[in-house]
PDB file of N, CA and C in Angstrom:
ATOM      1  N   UNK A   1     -19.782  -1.551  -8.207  1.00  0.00           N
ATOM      2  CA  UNK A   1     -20.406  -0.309  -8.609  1.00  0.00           C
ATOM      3  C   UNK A   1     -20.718   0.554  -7.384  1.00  0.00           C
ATOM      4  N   UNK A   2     -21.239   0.077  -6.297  1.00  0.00           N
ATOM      5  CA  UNK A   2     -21.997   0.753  -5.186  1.00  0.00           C
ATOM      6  C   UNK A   2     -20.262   1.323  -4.425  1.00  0.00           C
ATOM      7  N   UNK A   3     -19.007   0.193  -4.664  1.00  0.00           N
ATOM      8  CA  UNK A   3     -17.668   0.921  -3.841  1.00  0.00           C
ATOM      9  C   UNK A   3     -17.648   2.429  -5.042  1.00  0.00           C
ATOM     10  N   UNK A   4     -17.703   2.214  -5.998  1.00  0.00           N
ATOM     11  CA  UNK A   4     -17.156   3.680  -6.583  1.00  0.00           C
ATOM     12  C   UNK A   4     -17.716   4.908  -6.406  1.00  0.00           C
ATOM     13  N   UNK A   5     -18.941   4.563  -5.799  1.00  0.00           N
ATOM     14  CA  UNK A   5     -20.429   5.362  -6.199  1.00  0.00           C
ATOM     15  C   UNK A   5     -19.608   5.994  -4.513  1.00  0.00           C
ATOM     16  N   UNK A   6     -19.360   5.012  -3.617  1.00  0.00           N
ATOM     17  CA  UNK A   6     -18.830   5.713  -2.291  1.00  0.00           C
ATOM     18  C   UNK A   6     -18.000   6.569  -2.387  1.00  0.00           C
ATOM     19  N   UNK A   7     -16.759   6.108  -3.290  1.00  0.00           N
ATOM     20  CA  UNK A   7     -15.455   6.628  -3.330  1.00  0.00           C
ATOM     21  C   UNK A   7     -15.737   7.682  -3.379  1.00  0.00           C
ATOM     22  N   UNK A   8     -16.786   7.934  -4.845  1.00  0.00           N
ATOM     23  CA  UNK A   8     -16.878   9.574  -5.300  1.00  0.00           C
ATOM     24  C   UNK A   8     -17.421  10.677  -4.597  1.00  0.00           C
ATOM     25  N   UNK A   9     -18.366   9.610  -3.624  1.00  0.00           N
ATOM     26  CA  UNK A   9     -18.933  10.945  -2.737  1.00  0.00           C
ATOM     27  C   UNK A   9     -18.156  10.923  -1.497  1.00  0.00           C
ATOM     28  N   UNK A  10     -17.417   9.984  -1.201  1.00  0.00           N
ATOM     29  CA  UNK A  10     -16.234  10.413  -0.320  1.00  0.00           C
ATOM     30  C   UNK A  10     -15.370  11.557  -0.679  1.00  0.00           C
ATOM     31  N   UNK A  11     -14.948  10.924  -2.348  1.00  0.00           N
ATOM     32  CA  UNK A  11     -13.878  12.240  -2.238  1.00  0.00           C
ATOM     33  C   UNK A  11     -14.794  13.751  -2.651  1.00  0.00           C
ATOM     34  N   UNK A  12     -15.969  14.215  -2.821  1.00  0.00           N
ATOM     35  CA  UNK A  12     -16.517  15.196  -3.185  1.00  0.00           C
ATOM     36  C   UNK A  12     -16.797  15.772  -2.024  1.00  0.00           C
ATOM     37  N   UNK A  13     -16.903  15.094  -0.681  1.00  0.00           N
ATOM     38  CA  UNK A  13     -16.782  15.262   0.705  1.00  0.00           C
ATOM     39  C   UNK A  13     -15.445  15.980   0.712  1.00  0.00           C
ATOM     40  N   UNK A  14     -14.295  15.274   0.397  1.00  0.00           N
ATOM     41  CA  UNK A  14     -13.176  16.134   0.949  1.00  0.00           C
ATOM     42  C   UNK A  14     -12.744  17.002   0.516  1.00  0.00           C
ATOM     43  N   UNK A  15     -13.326  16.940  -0.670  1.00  0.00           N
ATOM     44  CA  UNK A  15     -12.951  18.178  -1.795  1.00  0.00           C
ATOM     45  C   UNK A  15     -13.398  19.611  -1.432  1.00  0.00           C
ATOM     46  N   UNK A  16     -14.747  19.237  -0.954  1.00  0.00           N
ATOM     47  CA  UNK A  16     -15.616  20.536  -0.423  1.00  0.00           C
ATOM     48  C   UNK A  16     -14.908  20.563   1.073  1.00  0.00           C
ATOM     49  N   UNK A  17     -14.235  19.860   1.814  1.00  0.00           N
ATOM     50  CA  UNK A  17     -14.158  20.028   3.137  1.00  0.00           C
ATOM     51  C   UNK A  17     -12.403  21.133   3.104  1.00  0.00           C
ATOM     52  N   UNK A  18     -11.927  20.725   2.303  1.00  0.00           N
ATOM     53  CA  UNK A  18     -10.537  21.428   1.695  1.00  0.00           C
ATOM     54  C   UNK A  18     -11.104  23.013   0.758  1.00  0.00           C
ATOM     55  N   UNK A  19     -12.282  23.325   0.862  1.00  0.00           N
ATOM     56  CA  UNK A  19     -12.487  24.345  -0.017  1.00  0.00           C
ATOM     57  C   UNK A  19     -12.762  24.885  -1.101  1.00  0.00           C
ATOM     58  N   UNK A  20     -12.406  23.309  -1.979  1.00  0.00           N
ATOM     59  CA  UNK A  20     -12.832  23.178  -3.202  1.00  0.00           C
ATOM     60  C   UNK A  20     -14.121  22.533  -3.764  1.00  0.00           C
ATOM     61  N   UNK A  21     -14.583  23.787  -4.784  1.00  0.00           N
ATOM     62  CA  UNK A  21     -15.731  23.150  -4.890  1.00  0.00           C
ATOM     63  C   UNK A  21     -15.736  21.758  -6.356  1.00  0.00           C
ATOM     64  N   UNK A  22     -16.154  20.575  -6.114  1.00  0.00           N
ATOM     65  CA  UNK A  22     -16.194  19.587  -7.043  1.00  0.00           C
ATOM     66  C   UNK A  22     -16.621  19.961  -8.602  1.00  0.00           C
ATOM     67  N   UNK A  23     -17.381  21.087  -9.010  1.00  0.00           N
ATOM     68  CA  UNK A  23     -18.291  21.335  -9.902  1.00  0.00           C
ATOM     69  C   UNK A  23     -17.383  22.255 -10.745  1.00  0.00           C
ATOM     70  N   UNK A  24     -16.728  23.033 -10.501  1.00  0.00           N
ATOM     71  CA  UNK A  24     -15.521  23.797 -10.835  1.00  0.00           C
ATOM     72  C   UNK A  24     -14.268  22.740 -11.688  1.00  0.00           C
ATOM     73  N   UNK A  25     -14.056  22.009 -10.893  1.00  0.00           N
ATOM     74  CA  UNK A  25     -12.947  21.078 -11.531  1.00  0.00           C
ATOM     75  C   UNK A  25     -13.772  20.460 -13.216  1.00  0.00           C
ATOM     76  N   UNK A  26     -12.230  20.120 -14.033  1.00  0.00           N
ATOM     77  CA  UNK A  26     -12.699  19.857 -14.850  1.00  0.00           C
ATOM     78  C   UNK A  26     -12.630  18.837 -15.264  1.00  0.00           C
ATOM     79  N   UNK A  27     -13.530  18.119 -15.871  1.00  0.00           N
ATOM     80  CA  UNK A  27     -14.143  16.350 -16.034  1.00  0.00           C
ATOM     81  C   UNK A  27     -12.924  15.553 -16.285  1.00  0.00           C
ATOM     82  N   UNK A  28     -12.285  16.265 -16.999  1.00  0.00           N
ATOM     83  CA  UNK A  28     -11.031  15.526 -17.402  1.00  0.00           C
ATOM     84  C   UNK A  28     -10.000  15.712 -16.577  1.00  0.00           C
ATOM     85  N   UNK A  29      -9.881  16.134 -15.703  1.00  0.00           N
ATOM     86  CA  UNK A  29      -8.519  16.305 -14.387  1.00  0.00           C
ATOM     87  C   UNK A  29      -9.422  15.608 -14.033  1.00  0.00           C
ATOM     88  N   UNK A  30     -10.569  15.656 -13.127  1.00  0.00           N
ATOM     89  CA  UNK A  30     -11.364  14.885 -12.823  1.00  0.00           C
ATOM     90  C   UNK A  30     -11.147  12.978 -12.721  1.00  0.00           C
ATOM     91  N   UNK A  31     -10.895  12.721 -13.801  1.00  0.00           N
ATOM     92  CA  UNK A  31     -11.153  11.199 -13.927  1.00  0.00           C
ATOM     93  C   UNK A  31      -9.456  11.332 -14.176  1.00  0.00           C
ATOM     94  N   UNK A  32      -8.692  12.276 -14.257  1.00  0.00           N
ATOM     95  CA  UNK A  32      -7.037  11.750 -14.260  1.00  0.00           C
ATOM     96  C   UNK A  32      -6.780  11.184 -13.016  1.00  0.00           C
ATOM     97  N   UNK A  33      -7.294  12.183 -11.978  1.00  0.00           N
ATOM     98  CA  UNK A  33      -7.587  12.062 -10.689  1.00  0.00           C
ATOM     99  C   UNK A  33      -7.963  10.430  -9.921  1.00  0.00           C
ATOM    100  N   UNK A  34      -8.892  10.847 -10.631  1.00  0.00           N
ATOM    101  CA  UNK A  34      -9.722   8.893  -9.790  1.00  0.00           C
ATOM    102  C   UNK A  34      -9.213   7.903 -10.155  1.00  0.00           C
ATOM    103  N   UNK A  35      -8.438   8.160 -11.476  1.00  0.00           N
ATOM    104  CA  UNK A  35      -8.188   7.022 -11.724  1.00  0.00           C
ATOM    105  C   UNK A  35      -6.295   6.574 -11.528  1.00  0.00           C
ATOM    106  N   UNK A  36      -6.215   7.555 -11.120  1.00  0.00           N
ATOM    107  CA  UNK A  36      -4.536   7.635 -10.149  1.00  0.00           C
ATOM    108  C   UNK A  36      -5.279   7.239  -8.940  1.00  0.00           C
ATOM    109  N   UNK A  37      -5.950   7.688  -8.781  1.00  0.00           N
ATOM    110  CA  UNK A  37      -6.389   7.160  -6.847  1.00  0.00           C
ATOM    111  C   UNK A  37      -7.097   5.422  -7.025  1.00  0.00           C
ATOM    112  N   UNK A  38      -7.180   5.163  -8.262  1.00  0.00           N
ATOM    113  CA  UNK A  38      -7.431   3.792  -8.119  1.00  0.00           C
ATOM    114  C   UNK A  38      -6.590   2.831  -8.679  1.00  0.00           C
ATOM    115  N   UNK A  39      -5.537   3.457  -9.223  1.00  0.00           N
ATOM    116  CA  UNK A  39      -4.310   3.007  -9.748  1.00  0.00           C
ATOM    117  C   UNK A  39      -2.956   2.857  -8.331  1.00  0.00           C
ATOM    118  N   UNK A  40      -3.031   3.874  -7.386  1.00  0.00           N
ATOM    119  CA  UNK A  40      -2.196   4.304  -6.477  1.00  0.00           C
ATOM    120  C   UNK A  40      -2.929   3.538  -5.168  1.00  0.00           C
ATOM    121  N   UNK A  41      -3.879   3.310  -5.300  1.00  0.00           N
ATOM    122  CA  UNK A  41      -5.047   2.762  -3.884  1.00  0.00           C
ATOM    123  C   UNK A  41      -4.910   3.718  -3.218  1.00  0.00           C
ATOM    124  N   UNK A  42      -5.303   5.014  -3.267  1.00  0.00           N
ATOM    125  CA  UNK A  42      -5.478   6.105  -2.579  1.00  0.00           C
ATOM    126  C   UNK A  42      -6.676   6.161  -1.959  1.00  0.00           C
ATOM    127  N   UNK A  43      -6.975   6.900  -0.680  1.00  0.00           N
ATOM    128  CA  UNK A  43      -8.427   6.474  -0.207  1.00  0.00           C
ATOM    129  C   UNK A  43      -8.323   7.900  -0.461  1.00  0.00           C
ATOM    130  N   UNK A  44      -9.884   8.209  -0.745  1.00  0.00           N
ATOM    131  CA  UNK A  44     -11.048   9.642  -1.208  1.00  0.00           C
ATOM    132  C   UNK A  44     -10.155  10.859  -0.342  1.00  0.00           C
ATOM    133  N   UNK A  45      -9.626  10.656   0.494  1.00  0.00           N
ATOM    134  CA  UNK A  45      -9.144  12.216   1.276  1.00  0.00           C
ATOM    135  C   UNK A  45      -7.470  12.051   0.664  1.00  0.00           C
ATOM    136  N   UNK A  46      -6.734  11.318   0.534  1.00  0.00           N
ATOM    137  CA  UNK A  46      -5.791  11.038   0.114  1.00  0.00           C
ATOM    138  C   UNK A  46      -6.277  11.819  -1.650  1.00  0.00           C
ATOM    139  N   UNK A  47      -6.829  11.226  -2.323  1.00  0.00           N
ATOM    140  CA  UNK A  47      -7.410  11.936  -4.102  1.00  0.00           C
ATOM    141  C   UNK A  47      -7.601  13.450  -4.117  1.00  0.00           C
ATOM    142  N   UNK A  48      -7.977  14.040  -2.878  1.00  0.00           N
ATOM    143  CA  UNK A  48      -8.073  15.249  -2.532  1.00  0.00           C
ATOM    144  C   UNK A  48      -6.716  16.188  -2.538  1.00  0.00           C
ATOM    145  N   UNK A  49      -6.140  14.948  -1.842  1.00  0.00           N
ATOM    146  CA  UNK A  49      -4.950  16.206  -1.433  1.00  0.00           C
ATOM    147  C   UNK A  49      -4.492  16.425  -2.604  1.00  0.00           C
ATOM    148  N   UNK A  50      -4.138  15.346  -3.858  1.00  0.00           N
ATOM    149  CA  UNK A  50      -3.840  15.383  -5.148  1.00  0.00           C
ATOM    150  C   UNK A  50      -4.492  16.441  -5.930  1.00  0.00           C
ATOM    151  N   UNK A  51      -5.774  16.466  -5.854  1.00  0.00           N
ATOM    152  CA  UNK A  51      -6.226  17.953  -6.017  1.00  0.00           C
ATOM    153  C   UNK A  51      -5.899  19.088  -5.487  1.00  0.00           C
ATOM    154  N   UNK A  52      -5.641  18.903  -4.374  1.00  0.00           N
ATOM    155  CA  UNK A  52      -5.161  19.873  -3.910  1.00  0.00           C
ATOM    156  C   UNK A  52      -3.811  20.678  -3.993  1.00  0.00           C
ATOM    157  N   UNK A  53      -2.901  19.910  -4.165  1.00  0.00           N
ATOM    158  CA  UNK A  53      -1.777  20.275  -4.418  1.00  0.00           C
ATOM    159  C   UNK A  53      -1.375  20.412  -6.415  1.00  0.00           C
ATOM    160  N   UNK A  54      -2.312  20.524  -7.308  1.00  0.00           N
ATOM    161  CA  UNK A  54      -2.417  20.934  -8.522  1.00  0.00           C
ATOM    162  C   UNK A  54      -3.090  22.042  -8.233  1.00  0.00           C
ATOM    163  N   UNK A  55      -4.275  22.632  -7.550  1.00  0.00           N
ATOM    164  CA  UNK A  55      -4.994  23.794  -7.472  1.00  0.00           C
ATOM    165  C   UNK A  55      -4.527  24.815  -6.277  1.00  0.00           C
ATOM    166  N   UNK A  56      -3.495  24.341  -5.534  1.00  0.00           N
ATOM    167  CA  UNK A  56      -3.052  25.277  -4.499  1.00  0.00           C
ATOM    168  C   UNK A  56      -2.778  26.297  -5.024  1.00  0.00           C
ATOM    169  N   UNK A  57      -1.684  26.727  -5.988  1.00  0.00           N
ATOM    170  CA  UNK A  57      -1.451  28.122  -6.323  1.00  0.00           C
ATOM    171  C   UNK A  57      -2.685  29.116  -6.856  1.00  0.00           C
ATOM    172  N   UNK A  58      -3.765  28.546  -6.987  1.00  0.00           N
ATOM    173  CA  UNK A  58      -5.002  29.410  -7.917  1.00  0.00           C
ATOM    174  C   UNK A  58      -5.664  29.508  -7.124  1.00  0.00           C
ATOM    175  N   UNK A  59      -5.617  29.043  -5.834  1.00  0.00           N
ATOM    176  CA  UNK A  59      -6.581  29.115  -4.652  1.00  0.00           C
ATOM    177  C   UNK A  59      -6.568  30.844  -3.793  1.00  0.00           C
ATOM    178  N   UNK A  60      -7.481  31.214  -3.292  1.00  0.00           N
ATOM    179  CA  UNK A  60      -7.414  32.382  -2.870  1.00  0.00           C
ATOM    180  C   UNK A  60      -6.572  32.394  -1.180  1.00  0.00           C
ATOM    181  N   UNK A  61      -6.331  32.921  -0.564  1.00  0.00           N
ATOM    182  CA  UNK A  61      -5.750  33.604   0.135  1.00  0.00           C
ATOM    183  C   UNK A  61      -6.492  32.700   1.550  1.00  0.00           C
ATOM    184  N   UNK A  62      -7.798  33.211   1.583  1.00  0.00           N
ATOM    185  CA  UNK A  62      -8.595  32.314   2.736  1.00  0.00           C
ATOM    186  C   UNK A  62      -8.766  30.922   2.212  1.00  0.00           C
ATOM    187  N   UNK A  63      -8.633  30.446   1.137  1.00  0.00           N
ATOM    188  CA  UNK A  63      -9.149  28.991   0.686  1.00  0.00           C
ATOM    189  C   UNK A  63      -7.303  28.383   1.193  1.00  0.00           C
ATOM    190  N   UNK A  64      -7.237  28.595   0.979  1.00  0.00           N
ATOM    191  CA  UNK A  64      -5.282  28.515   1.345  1.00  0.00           C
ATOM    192  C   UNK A  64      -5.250  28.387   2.671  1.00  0.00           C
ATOM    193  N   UNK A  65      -5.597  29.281   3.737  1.00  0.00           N
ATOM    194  CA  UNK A  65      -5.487  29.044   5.097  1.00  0.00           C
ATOM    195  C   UNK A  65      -6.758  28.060   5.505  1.00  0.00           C
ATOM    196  N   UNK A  66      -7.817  27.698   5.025  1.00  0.00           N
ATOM    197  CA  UNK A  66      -8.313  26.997   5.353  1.00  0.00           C
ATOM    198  C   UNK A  66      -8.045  25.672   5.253  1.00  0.00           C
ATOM    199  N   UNK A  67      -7.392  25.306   4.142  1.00  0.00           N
ATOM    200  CA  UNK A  67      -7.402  24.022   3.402  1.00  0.00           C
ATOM    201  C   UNK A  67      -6.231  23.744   4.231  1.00  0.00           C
ATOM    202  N   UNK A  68      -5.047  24.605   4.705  1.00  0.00           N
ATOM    203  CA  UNK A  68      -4.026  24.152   5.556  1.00  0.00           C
ATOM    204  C   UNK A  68      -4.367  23.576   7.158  1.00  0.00           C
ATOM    205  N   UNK A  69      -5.226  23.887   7.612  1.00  0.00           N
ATOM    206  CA  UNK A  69      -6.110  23.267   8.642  1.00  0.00           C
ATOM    207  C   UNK A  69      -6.993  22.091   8.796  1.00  0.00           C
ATOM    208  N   UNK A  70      -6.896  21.808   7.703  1.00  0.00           N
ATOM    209  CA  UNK A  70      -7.825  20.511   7.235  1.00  0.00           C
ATOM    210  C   UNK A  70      -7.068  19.733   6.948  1.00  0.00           C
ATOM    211  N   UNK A  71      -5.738  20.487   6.306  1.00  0.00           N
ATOM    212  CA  UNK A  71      -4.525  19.131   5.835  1.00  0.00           C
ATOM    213  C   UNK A  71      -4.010  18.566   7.345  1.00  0.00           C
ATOM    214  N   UNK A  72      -3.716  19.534   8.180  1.00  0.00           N
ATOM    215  CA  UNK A  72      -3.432  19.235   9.410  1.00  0.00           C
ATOM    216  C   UNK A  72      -3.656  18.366   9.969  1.00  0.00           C
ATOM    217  N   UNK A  73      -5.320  18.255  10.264  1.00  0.00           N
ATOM    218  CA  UNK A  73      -6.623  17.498  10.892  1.00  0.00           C
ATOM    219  C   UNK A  73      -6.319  16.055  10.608  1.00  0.00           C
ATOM    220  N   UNK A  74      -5.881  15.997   8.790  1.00  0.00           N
ATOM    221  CA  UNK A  74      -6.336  14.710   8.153  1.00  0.00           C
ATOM    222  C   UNK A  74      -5.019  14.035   8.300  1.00  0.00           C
ATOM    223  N   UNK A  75      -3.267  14.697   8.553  1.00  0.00           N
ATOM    224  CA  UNK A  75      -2.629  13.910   8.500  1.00  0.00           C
ATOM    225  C   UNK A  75      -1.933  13.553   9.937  1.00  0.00           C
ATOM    226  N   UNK A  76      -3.258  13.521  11.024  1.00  0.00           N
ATOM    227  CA  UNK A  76      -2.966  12.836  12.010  1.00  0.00           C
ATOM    228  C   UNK A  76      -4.202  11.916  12.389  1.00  0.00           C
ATOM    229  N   UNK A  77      -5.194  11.758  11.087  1.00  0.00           N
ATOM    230  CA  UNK A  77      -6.207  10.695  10.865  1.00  0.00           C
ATOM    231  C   UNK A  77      -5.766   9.425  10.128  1.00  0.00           C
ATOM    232  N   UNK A  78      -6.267   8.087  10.163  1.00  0.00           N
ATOM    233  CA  UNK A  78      -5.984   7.160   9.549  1.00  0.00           C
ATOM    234  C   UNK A  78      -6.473   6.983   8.137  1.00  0.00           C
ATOM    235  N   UNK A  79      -7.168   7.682   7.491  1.00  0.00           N
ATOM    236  CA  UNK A  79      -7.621   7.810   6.256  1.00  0.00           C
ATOM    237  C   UNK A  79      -6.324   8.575   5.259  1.00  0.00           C
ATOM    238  N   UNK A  80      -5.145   9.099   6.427  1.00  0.00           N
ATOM    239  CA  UNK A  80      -4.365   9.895   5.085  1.00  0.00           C
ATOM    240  C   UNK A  80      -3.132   9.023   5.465  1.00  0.00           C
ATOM    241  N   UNK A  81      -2.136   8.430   4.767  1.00  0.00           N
ATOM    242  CA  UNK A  81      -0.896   7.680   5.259  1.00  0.00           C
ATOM    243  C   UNK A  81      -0.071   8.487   5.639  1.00  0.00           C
ATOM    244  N   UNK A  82       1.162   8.589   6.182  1.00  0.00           N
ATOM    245  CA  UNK A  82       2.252   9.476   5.845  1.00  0.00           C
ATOM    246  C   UNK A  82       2.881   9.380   4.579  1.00  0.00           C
ATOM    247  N   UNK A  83       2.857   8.400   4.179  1.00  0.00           N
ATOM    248  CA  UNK A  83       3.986   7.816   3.122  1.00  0.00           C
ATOM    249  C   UNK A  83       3.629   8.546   2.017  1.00  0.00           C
ATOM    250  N   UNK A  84       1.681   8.759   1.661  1.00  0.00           N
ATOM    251  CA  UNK A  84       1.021   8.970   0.637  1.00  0.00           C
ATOM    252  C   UNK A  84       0.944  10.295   0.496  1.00  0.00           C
ATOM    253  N   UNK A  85       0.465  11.425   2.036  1.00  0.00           N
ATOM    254  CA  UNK A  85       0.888  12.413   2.211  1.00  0.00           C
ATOM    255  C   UNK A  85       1.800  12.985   1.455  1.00  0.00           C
ATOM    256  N   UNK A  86       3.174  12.928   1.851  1.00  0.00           N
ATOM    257  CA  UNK A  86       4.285  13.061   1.181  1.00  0.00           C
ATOM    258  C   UNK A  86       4.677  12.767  -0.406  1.00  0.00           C
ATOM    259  N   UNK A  87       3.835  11.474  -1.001  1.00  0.00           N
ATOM    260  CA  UNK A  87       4.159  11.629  -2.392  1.00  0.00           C
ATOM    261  C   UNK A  87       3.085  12.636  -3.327  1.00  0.00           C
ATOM    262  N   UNK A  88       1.934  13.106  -2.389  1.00  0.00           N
ATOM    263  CA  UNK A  88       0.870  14.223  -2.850  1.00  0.00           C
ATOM    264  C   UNK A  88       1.828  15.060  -3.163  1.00  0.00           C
ATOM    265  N   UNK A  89       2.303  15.987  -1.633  1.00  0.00           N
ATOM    266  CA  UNK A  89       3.222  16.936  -1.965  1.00  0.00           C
ATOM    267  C   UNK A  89       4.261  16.900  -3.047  1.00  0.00           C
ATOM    268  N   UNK A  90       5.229  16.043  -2.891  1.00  0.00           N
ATOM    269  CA  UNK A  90       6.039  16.201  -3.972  1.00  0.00           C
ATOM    270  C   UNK A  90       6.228  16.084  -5.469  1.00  0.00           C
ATOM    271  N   UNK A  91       5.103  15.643  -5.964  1.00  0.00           N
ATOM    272  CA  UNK A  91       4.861  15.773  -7.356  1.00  0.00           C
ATOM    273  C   UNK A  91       5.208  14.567  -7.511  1.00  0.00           C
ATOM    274  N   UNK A  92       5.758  13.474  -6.959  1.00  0.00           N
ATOM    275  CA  UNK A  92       5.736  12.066  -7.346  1.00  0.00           C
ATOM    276  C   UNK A  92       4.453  11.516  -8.130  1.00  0.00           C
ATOM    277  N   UNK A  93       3.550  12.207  -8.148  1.00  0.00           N
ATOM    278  CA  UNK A  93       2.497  11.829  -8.876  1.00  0.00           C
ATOM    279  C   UNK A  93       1.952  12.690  -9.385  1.00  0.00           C
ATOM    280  N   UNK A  94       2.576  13.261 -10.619  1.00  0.00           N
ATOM    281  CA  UNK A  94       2.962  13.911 -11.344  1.00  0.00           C
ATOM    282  C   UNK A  94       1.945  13.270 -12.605  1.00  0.00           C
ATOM    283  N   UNK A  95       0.573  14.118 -13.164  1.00  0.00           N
ATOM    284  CA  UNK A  95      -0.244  13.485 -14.158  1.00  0.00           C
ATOM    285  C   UNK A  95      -1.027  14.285 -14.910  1.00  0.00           C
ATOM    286  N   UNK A  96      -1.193  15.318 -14.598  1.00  0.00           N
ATOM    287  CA  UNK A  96      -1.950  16.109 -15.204  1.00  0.00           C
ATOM    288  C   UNK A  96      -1.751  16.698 -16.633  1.00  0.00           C
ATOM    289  N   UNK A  97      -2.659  16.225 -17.189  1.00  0.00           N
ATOM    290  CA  UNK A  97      -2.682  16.468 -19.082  1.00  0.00           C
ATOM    291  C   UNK A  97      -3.309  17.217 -18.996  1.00  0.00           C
ATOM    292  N   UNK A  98      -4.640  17.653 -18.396  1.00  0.00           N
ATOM    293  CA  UNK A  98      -6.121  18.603 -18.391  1.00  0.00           C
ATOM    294  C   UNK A  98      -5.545  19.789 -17.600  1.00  0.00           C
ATOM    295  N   UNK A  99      -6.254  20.809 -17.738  1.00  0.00           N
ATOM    296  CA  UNK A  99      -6.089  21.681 -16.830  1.00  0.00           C
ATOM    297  C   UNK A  99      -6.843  21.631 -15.724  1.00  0.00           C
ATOM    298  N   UNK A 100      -6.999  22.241 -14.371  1.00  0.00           N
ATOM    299  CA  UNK A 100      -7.823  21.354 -13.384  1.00  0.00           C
ATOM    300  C   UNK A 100      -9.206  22.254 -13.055  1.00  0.00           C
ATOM    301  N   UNK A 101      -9.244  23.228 -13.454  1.00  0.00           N
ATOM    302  CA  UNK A 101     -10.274  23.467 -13.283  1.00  0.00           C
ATOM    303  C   UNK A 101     -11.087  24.361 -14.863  1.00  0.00           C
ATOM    304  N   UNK A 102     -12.336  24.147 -14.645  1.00  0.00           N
ATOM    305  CA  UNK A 102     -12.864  24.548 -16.075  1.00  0.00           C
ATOM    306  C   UNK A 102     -12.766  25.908 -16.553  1.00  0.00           C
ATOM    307  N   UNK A 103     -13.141  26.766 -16.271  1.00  0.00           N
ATOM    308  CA  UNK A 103     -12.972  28.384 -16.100  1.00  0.00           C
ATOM    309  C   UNK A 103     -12.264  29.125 -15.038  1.00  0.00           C
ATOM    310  N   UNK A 104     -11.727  29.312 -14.970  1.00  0.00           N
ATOM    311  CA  UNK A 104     -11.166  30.090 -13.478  1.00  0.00           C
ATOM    312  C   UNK A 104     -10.431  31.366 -13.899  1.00  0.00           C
TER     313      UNK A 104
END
């Protein structure tokens, strides 16, 4: 219980650190989300990018150049793989039933 309780505020950490705010997303992308990242063994900044790359096109202009600086940062950190990186981007993990964010 206490690892999930981390996970989530890990990934609500990266979520906000990428630009996005956690509270916006919606409950149900939400847990499609976590539970691909616990299906995939994705670590919390890795679940992010997965968010991230479903909400990139709706993102504004500065949330876009920011979040590309952070992707940067993270995929020469040990928390993001290359391998995993790369299946974010390409839609290899491909899941979304919900729409991802609640109002927008």
């Amino acid at each position: 219980m206490f690892k999930k309780f981390r996970f989530h505020r890990s990934f609500n950490a990266a979520l906000l650190e990428l630009g996005i705010e956690p509270t916006e997303l919606n409950p149900g992308f939400r847990d499609e989300v976590l539970a691909l990242a616990t299906r995939e063994q994705l670590t919390p900044k890795e679940a992010a990018l997965v968010v991230l790359s479903a909400v990139y096109p709706r993102l504004s202009l500065v949330d876009r150049l920011g979040s590309i600086h952070v992707v940067r940062k993270w995929r020469s950190s040990p928390q993001v793989s290359e391998a995993n990186y790369r299946r974010t981007q390409s839609a290899e993990l491909a899941f979304a039933r919900t729409p991802a964010f609640r109002n927008r």
